[in-house]
C-alpha atoms as a PDB file:
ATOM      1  CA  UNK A   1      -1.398  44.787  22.267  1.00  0.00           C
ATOM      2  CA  UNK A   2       1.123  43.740  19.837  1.00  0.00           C
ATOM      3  CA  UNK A   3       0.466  39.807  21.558  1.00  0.00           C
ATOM      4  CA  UNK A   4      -3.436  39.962  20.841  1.00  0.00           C
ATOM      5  CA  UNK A   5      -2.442  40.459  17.273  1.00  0.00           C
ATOM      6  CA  UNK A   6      -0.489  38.335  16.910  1.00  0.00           C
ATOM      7  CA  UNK A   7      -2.526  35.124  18.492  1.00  0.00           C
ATOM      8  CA  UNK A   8      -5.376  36.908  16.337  1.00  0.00           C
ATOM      9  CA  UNK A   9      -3.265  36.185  13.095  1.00  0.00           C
ATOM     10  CA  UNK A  10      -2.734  32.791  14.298  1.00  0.00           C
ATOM     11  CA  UNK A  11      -5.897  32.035  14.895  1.00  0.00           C
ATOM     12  CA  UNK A  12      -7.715  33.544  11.511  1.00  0.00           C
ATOM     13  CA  UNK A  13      -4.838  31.477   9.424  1.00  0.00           C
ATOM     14  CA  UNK A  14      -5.480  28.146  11.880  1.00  0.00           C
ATOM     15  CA  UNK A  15      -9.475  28.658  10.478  1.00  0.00           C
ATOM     16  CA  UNK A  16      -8.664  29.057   7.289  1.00  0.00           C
ATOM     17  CA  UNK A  17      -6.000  25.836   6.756  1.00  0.00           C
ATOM     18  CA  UNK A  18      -8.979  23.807   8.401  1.00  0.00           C
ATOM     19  CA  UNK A  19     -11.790  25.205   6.021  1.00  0.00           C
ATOM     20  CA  UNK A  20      -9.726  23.733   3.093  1.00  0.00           C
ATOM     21  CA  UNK A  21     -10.050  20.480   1.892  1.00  0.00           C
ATOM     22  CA  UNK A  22      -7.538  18.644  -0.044  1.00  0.00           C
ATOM     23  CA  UNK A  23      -8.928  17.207  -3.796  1.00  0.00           C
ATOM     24  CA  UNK A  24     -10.606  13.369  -3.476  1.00  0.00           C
ATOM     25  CA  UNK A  25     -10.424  12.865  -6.938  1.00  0.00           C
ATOM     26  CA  UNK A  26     -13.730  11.799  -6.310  1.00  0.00           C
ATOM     27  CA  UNK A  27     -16.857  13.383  -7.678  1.00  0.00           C
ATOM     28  CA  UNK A  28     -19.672  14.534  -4.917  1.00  0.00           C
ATOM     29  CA  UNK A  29     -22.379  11.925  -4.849  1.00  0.00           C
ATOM     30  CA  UNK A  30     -24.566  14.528  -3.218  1.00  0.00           C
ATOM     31  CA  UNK A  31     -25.049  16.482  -6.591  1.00  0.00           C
ATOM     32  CA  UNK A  32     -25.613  13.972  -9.213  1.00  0.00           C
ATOM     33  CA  UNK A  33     -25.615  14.786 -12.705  1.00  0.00           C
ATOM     34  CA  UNK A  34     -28.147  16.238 -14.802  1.00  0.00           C
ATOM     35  CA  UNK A  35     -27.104  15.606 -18.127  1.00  0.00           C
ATOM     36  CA  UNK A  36     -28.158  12.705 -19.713  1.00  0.00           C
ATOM     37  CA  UNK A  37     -28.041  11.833 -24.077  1.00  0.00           C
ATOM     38  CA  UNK A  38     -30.913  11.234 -26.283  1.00  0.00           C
ATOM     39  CA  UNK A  39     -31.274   7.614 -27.106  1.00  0.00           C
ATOM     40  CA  UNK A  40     -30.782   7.159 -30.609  1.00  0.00           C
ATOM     41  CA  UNK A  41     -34.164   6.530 -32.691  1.00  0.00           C
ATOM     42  CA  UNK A  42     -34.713   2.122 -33.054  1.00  0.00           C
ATOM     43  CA  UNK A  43     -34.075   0.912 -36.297  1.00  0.00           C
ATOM     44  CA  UNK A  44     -35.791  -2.523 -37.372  1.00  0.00           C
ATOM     45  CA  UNK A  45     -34.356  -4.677 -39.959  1.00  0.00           C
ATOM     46  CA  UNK A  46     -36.105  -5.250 -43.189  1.00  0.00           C
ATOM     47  CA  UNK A  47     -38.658  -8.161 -41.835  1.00  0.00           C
ATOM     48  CA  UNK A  48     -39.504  -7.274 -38.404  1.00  0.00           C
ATOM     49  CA  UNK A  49     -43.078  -6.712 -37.343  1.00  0.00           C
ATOM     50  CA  UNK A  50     -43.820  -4.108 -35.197  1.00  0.00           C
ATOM     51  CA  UNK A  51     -47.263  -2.632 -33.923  1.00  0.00           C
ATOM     52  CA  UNK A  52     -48.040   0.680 -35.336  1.00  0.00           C
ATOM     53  CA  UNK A  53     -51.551   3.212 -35.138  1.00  0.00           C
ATOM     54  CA  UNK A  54     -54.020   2.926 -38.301  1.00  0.00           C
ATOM     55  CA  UNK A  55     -55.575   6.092 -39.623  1.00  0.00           C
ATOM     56  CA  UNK A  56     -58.784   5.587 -37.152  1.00  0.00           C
ATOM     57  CA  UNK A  57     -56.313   5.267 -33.815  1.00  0.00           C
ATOM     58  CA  UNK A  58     -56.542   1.090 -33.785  1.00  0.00           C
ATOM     59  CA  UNK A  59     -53.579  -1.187 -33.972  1.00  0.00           C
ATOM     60  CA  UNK A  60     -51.997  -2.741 -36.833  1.00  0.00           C
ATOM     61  CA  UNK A  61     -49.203  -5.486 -37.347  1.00  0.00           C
ATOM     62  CA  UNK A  62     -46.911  -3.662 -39.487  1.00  0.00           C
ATOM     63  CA  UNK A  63     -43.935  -5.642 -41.321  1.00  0.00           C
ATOM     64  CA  UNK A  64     -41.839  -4.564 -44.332  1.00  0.00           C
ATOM     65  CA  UNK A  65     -40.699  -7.863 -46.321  1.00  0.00           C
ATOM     66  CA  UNK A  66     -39.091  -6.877 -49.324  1.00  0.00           C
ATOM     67  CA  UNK A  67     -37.475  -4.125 -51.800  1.00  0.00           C
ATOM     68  CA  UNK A  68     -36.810  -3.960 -55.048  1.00  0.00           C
ATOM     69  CA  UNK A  69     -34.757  -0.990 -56.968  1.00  0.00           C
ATOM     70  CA  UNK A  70     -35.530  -0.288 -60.679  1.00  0.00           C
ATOM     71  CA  UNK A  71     -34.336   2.493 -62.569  1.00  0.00           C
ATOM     72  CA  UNK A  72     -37.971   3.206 -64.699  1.00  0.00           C
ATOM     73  CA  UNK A  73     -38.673   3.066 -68.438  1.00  0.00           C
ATOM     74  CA  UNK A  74     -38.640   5.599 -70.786  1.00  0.00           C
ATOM     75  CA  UNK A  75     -42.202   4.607 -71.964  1.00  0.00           C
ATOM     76  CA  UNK A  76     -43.679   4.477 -68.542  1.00  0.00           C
ATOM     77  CA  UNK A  77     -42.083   6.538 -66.036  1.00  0.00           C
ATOM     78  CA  UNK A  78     -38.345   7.133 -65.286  1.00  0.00           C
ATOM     79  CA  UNK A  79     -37.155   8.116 -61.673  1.00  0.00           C
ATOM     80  CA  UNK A  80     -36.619  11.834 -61.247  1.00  0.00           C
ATOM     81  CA  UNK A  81     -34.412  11.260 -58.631  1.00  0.00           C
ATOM     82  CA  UNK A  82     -32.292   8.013 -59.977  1.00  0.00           C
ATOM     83  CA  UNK A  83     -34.136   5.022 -58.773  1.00  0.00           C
ATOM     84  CA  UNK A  84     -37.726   3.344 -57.552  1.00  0.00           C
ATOM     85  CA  UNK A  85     -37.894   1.140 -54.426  1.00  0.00           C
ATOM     86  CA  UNK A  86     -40.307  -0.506 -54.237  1.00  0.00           C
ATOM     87  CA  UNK A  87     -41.008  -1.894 -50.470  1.00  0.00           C
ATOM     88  CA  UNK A  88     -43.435  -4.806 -50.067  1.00  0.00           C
ATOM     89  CA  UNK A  89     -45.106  -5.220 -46.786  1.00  0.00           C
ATOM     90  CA  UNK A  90     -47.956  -6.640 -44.906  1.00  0.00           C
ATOM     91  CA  UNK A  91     -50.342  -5.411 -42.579  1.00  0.00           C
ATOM     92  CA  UNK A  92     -53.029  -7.176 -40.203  1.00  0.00           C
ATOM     93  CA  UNK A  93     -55.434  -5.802 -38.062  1.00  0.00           C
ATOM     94  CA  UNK A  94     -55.283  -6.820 -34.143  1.00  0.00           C
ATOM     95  CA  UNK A  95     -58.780  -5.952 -33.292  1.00  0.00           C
ATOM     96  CA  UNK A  96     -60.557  -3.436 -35.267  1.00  0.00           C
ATOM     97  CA  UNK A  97     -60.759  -2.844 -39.115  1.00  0.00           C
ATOM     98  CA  UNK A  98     -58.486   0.460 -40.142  1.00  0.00           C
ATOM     99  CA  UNK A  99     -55.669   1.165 -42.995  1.00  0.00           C
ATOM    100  CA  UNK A 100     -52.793   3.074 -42.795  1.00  0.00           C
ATOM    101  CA  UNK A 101     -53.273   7.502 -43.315  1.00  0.00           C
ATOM    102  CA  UNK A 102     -52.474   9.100 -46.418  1.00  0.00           C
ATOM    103  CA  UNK A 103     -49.059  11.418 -46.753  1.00  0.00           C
ATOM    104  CA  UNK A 104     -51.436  14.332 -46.746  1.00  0.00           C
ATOM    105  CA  UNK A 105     -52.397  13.318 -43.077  1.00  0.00           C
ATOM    106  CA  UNK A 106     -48.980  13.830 -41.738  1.00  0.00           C
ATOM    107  CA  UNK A 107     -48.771  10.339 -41.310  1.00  0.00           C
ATOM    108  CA  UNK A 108     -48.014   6.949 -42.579  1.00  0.00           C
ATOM    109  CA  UNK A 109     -44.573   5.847 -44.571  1.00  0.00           C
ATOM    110  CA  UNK A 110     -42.168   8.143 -46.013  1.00  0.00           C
ATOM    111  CA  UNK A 111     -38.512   7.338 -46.971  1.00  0.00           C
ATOM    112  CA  UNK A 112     -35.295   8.742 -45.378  1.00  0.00           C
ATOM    113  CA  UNK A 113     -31.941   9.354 -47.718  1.00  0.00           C
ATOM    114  CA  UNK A 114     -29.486  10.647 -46.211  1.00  0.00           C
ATOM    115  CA  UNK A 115     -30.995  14.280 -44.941  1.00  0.00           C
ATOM    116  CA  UNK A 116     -33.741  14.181 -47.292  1.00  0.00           C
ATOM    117  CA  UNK A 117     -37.672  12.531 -46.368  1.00  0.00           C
ATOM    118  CA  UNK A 118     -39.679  11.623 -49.629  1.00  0.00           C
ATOM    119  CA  UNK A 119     -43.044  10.654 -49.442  1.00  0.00           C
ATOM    120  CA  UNK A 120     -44.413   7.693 -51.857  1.00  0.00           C
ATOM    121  CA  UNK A 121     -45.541  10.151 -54.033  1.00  0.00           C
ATOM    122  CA  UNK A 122     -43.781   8.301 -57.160  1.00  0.00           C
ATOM    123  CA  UNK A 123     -45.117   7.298 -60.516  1.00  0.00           C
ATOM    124  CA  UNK A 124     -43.292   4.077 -61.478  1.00  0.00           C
ATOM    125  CA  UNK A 125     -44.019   1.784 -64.583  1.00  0.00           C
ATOM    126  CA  UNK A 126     -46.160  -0.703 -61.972  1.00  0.00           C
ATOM    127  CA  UNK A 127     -48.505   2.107 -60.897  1.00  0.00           C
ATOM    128  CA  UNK A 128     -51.683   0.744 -61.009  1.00  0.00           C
ATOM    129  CA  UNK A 129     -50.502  -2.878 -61.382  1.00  0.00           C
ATOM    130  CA  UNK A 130     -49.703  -3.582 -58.028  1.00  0.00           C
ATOM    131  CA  UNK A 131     -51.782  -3.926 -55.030  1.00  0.00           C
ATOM    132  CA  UNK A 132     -51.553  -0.448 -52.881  1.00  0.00           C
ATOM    133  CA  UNK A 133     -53.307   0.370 -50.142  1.00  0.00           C
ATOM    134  CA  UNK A 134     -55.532   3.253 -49.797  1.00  0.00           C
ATOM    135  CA  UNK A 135     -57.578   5.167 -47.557  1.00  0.00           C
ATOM    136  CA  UNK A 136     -60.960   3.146 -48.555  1.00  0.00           C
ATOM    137  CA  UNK A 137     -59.005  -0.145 -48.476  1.00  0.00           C
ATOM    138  CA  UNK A 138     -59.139  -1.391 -44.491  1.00  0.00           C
ATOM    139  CA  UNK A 139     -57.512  -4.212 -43.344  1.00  0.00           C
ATOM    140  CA  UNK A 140     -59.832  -6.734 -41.593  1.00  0.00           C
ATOM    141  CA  UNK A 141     -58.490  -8.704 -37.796  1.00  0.00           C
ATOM    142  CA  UNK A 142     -57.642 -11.754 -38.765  1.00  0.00           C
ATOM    143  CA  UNK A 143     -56.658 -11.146 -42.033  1.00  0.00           C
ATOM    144  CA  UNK A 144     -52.586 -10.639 -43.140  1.00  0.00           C
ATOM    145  CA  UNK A 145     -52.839  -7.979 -46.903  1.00  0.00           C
ATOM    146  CA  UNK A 146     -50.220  -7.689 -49.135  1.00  0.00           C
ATOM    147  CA  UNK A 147     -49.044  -4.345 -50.356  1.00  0.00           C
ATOM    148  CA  UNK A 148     -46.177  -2.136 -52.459  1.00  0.00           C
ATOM    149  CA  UNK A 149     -45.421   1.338 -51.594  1.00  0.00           C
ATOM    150  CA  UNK A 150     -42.955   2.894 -54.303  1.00  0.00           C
ATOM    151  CA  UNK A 151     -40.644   5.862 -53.468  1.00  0.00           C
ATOM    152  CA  UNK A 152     -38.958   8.092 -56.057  1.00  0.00           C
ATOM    153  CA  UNK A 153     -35.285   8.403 -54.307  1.00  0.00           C
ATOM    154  CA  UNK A 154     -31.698   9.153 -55.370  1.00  0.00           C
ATOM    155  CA  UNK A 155     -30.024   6.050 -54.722  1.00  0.00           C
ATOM    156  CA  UNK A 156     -30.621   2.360 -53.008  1.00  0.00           C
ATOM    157  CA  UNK A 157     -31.294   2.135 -49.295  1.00  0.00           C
ATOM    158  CA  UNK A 158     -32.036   4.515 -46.747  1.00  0.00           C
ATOM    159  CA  UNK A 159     -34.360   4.437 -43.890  1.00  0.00           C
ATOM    160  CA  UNK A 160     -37.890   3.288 -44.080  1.00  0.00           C
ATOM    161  CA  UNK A 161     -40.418   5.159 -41.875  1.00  0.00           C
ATOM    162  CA  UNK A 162     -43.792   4.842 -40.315  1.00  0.00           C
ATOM    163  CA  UNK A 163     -44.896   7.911 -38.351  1.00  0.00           C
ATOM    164  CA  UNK A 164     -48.320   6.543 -36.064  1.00  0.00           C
ATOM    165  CA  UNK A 165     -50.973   9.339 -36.521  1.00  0.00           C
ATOM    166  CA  UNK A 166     -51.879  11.550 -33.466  1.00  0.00           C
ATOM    167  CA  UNK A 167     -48.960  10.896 -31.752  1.00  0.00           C
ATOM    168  CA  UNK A 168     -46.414  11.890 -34.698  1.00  0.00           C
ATOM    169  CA  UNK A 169     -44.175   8.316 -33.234  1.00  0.00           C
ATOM    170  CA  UNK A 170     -41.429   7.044 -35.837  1.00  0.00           C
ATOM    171  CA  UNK A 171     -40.986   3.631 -36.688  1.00  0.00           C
ATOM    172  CA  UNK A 172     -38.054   2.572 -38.758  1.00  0.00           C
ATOM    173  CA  UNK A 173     -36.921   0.062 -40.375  1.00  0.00           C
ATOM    174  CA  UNK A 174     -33.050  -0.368 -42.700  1.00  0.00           C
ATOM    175  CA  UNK A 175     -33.570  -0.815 -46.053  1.00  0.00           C
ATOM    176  CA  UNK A 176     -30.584  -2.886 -47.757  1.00  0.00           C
ATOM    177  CA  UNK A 177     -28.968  -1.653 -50.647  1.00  0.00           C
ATOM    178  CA  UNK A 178     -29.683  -4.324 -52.744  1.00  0.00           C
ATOM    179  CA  UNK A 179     -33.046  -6.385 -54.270  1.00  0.00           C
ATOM    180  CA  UNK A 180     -33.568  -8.051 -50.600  1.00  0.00           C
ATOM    181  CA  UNK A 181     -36.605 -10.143 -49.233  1.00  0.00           C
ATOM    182  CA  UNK A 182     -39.436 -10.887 -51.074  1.00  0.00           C
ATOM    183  CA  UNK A 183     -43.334  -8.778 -51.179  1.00  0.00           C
ATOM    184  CA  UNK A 184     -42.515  -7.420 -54.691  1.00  0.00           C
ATOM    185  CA  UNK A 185     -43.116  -9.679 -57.158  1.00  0.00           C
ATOM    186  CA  UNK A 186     -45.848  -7.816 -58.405  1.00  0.00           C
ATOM    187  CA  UNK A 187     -43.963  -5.221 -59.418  1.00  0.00           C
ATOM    188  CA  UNK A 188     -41.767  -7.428 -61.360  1.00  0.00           C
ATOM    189  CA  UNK A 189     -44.422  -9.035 -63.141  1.00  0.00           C
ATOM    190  CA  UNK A 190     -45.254  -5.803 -64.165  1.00  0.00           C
ATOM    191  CA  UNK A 191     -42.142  -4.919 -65.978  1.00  0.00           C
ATOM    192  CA  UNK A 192     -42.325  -8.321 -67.292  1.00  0.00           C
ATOM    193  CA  UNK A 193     -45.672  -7.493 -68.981  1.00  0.00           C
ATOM    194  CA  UNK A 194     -44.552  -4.613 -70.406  1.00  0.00           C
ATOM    195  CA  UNK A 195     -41.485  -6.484 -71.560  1.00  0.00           C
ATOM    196  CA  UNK A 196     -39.369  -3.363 -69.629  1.00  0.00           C
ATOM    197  CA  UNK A 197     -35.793  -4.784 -68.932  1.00  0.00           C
ATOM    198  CA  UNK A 198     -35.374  -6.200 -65.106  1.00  0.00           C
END
């Protein structure tokens, strides 16, 4: 009796020692890994073109060329937040006519700083004086139009963005801290009109 239980020992701790396996160092190629990180959002530089979705679902040619910073004028409209930008850029139509959607579609440009998104909701000294583009306004194929959109925002730079209606995509683009490209002059000869200090 006391043999049997013994070899029975013996042969539950010979199992055991062979059911163990020793560490590889090596991770198990039969259970890959599930986690994967987000790809950051793209960001464009100031003068790229990229393809974005008018207000009527057709394509556009989309490319920022320009900003220019300006503080305001007393007699014509400071910036509540501390400074304009004003962001020229052109727009052509690949096949069909369409313009870009109005902020109050959800859609179109707004303005990143830091953690904060401003629409172009902004009242600058040029308003009115520049060439802006509105719902009525379409761009025709074949045909490149030069516009200004003007943000109110609390310092220079920040992220410029296009979000493509229906699908809610962002496109974005680096604004420079500094006067950079060209697209604006419009608004300049606006302040030179009105003899407000550049």
């Amino acid at each position: 009796m006391r043999r049997t239980a013994l070899a029975l020992l013996a042969a539950a701790a010979l199992t055991a020692g062979c059911s163990q396996q020793p560490p590889t160092g090596e991770a198990d190629i039969s259970m890959p890994s599930t986690s994967t990180k987000p790809s950051a959002p793209q960001v464009h530089r100031l003068g790229e073109t990229v393809e974005v979705t008018g207000r009527s679902g057709n394509p556009l040619k989309l490319t920022p060329t320009g900003v220019f910073y300006h503080k305001g004028d007393k007699r014509y409209g400071l910036a509540e937040q501390g400074v304009f930008a004003a962001v020229g850029y052109t727009l052509e139509a690949v096949s069909q006519p369409d313009t870009i959607p109005a902020p109050v579609d959800g859609a179109g440009f707004e303005l990143r700083w830091d953690d904060i998104t401003l629409t172009s909701a902004a009242s600058p000294p040029w308003a009115g004086r520049v060439n802006e583009a509105s719902v009525d306004q379409e761009v025709q194929p074949g045909e490149t139009d030069k516009y200004i959109e003007t943000f109110d925002i609390p310092a220079p730079g920040g992220i410029l963005i296009y979000v493509n209606p229906g699908t809610k995509k962002q496109i974005r683009w680096q604004l420079p801290k500094q006067n950079s490209g060209k697209g604006y002059g419009g608004a300049v000869r606006a302040l030179q009109v009105l003899k407000v200090p550049i």
